[in-house]
C-alpha atoms as a PDB file:
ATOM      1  CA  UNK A   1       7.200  26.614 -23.284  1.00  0.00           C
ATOM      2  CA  UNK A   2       9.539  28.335 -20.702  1.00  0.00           C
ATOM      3  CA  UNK A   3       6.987  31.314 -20.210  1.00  0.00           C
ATOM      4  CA  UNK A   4       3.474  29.312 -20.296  1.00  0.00           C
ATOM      5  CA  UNK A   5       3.922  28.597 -16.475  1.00  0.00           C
ATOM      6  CA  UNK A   6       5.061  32.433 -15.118  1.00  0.00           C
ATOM      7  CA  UNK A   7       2.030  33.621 -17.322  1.00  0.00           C
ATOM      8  CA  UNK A   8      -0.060  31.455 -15.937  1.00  0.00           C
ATOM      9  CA  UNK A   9       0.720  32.247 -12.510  1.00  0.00           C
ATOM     10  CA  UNK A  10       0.221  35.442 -12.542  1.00  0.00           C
ATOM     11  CA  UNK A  11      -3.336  34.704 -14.253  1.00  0.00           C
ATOM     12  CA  UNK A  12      -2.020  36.231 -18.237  1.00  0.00           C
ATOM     13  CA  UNK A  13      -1.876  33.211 -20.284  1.00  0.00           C
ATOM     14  CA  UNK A  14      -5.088  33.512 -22.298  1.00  0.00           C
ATOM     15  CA  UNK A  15      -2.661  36.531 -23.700  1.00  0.00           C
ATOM     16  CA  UNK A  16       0.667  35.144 -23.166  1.00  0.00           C
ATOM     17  CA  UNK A  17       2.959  32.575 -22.669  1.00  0.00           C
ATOM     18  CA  UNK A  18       2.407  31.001 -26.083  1.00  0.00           C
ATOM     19  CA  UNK A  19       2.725  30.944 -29.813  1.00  0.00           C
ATOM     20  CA  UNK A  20      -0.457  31.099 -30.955  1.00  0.00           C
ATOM     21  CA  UNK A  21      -3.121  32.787 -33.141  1.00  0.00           C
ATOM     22  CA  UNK A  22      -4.777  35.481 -30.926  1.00  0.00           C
ATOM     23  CA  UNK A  23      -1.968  35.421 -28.503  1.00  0.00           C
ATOM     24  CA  UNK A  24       0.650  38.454 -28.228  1.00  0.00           C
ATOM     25  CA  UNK A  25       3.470  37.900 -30.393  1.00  0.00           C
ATOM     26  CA  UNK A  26       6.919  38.729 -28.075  1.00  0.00           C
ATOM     27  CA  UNK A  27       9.360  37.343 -29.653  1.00  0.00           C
ATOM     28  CA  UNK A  28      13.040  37.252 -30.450  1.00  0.00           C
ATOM     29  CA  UNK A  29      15.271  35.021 -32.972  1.00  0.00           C
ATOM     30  CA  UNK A  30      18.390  33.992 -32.346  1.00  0.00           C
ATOM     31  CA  UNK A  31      21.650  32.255 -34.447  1.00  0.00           C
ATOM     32  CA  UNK A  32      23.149  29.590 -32.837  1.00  0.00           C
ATOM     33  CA  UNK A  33      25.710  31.810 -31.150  1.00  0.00           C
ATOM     34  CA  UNK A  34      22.934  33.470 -29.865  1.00  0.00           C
ATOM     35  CA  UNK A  35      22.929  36.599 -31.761  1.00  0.00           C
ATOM     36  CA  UNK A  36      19.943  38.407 -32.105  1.00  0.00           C
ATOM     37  CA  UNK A  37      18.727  38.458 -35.454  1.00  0.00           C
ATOM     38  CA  UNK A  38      14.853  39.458 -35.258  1.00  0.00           C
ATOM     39  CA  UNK A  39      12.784  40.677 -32.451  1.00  0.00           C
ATOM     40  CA  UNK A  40       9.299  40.594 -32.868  1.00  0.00           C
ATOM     41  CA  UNK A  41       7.069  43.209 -29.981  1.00  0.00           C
ATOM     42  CA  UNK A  42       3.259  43.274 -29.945  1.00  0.00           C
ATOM     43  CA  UNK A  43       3.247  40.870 -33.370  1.00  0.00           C
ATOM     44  CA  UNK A  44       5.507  44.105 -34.951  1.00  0.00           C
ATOM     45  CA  UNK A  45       8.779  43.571 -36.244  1.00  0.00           C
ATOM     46  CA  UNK A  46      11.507  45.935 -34.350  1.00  0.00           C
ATOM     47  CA  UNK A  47      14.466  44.433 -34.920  1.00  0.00           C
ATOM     48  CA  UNK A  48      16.495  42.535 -37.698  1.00  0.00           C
ATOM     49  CA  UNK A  49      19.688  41.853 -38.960  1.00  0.00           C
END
């Protein structure tokens, strides 16, 4: 995963920096003209289309 490595570095990725039960949920959907269509913060949806 792209953000396993920064979280890790920086001493976060037994809470980040993967999609996982237990771990935060950041996260944000995309078509494939990359427009947003869900954003997901803290596991809660806050954006959708």
């Amino acid at each position: 995963m792209a953000t396993l490595y920064p979280a890790r570095a920086i001493g976060v990725d037994k809470q980040l920096g993967s999609i996982a039960p237990g771990m935060v949920a950041n996260l944000t959907a995309f078509t494939h003209d990359y427009k947003i269509i869900k954003t997901i913060v803290n596991g809660n949806e806050v954006v959708t289309e």
